[in-house]
C-alpha atoms as a PDB file:
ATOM      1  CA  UNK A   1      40.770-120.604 122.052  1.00  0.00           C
ATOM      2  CA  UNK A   2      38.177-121.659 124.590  1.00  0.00           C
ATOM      3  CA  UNK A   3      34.699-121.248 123.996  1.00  0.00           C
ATOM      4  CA  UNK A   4      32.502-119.422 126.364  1.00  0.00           C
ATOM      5  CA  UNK A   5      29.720-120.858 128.154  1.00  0.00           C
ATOM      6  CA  UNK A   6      26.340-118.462 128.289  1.00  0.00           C
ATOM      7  CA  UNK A   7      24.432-121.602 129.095  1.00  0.00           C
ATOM      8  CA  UNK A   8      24.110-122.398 132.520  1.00  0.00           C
ATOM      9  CA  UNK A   9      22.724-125.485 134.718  1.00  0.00           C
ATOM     10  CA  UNK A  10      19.757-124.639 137.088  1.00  0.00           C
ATOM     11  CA  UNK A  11      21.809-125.553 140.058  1.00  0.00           C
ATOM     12  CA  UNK A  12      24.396-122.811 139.108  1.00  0.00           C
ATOM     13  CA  UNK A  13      21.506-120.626 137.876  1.00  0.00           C
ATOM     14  CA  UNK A  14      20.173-120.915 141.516  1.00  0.00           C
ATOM     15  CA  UNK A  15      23.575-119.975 142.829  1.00  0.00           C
ATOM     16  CA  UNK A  16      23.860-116.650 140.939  1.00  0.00           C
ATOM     17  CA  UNK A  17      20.191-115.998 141.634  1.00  0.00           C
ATOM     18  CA  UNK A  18      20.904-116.510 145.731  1.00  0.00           C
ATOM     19  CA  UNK A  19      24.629-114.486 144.546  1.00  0.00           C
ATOM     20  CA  UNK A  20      22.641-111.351 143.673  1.00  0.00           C
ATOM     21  CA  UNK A  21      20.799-111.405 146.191  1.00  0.00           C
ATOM     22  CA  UNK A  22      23.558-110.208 148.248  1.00  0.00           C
ATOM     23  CA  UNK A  23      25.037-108.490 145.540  1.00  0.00           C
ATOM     24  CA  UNK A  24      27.760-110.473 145.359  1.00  0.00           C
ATOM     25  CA  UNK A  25      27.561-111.244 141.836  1.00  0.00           C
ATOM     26  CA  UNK A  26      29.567-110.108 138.613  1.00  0.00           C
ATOM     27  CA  UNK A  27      28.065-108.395 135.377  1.00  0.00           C
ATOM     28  CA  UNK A  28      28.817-111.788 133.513  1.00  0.00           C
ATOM     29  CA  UNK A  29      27.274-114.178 136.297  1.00  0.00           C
ATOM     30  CA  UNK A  30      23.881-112.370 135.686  1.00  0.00           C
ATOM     31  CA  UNK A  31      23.932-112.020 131.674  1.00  0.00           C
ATOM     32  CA  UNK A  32      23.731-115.717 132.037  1.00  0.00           C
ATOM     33  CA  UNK A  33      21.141-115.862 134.500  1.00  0.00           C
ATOM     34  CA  UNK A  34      18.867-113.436 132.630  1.00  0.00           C
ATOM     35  CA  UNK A  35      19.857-115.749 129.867  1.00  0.00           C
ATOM     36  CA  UNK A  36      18.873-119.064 131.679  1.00  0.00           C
ATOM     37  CA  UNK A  37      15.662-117.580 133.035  1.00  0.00           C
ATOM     38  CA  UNK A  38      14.490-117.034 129.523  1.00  0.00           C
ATOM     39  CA  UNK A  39      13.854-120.723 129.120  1.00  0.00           C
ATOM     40  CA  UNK A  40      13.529-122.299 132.343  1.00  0.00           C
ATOM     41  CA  UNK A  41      10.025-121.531 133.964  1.00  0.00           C
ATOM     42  CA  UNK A  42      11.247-123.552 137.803  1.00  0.00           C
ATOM     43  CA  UNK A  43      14.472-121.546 137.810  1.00  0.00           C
ATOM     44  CA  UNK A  44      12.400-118.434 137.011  1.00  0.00           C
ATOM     45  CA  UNK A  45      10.136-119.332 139.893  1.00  0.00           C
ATOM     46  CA  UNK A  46      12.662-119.636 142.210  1.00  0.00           C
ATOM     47  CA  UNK A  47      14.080-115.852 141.088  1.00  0.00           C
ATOM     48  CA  UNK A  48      10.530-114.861 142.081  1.00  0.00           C
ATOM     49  CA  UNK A  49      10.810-116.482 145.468  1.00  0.00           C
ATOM     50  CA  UNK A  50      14.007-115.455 146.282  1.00  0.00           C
ATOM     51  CA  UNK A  51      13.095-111.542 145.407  1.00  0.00           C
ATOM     52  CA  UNK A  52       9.933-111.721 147.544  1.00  0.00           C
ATOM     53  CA  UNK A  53      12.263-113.499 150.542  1.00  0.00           C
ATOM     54  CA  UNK A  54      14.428-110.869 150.198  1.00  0.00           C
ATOM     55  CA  UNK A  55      11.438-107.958 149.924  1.00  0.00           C
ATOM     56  CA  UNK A  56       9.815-109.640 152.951  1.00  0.00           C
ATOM     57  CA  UNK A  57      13.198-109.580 155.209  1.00  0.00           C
ATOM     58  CA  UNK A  58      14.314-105.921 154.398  1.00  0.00           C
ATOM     59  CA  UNK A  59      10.698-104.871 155.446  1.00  0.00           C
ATOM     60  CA  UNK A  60      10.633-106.283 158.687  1.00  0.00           C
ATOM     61  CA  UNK A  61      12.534-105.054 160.277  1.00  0.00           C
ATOM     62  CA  UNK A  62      13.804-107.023 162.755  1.00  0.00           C
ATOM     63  CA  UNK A  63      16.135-106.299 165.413  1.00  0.00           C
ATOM     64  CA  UNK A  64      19.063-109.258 166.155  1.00  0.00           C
ATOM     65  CA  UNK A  65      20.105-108.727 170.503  1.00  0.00           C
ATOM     66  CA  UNK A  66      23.668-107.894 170.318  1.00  0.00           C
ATOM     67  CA  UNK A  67      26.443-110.589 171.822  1.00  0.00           C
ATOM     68  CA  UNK A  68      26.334-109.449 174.920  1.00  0.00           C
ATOM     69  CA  UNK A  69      22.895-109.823 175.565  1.00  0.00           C
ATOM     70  CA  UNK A  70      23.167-112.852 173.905  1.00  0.00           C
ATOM     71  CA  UNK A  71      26.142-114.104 176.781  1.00  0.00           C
ATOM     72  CA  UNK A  72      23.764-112.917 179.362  1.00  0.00           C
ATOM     73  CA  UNK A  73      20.938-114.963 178.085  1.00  0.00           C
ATOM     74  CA  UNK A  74      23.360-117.773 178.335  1.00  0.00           C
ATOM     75  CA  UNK A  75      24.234-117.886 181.507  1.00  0.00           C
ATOM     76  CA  UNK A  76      20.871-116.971 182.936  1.00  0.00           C
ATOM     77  CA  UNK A  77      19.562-119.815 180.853  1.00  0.00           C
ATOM     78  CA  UNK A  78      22.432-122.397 182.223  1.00  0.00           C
ATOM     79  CA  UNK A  79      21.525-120.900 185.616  1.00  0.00           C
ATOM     80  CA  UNK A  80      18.014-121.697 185.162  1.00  0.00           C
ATOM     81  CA  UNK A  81      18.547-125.068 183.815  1.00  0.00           C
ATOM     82  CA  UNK A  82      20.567-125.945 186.789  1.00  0.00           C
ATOM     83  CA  UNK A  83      18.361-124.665 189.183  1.00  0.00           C
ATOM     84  CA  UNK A  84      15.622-126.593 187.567  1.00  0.00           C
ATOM     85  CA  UNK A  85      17.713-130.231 187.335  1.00  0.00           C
ATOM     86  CA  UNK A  86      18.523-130.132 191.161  1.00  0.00           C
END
C-alpha cells in the first residue's frame, strides 16, 4: 500500500497555485495547497500575487486585435520596413 503525499514542495505548490488560476486544478491538488500554505509564508505570498494578477487582468479589460488584423499589421509593417531600407 502506498502512502499518500499531503506534503508538497513550493515549486509544485506554485504549480497548483498558477493551476487554479485557470481552474485547471483537481479537488486533491488544492487540499494540498491549502495545506502547504499553512506553513510556508513565500508560497503564501506568491498565492496573494497570483490572485491580485489575476483580479487586475479580468478587470481590464483589454481587447486582443483579431488574426486578421494582426496579418494586416504584418504586411503593412514589412511594407513599411522596406520602404524605409531602400
Amino acid at each position: 500500500m502506498s502512502k499518500i503525499k499531503i506534503f508538497i514542495p513550493c515549486e509544485d505548490a506554485n504549480h497548483v497555485c498558477d493551476k487554479t488560476q485557470y481552474k485547471e486544478a483537481t479537488l486533491w491538488e488544492k487540499i494540498k495547497l491549502n495545506i502547504h500554505l499553512i506553513y510556508c509564508r513565500a508560497c503564501r505570498e506568491y498565492t496573494k500575487n497570483n490572485t491580485k494578477l489575476t483580479k487586475t487582468i479580468k478587470k481590464s479589460e483589454v481587447e486582443c486585435l483579431d488574426k486578421k488584423c494582426k496579418e494586416a499589421m504584418k504586411v503593412d509593417f514589412e511594407k513599411a520596413l522596406k520602404e524605409h531600407s531602400n
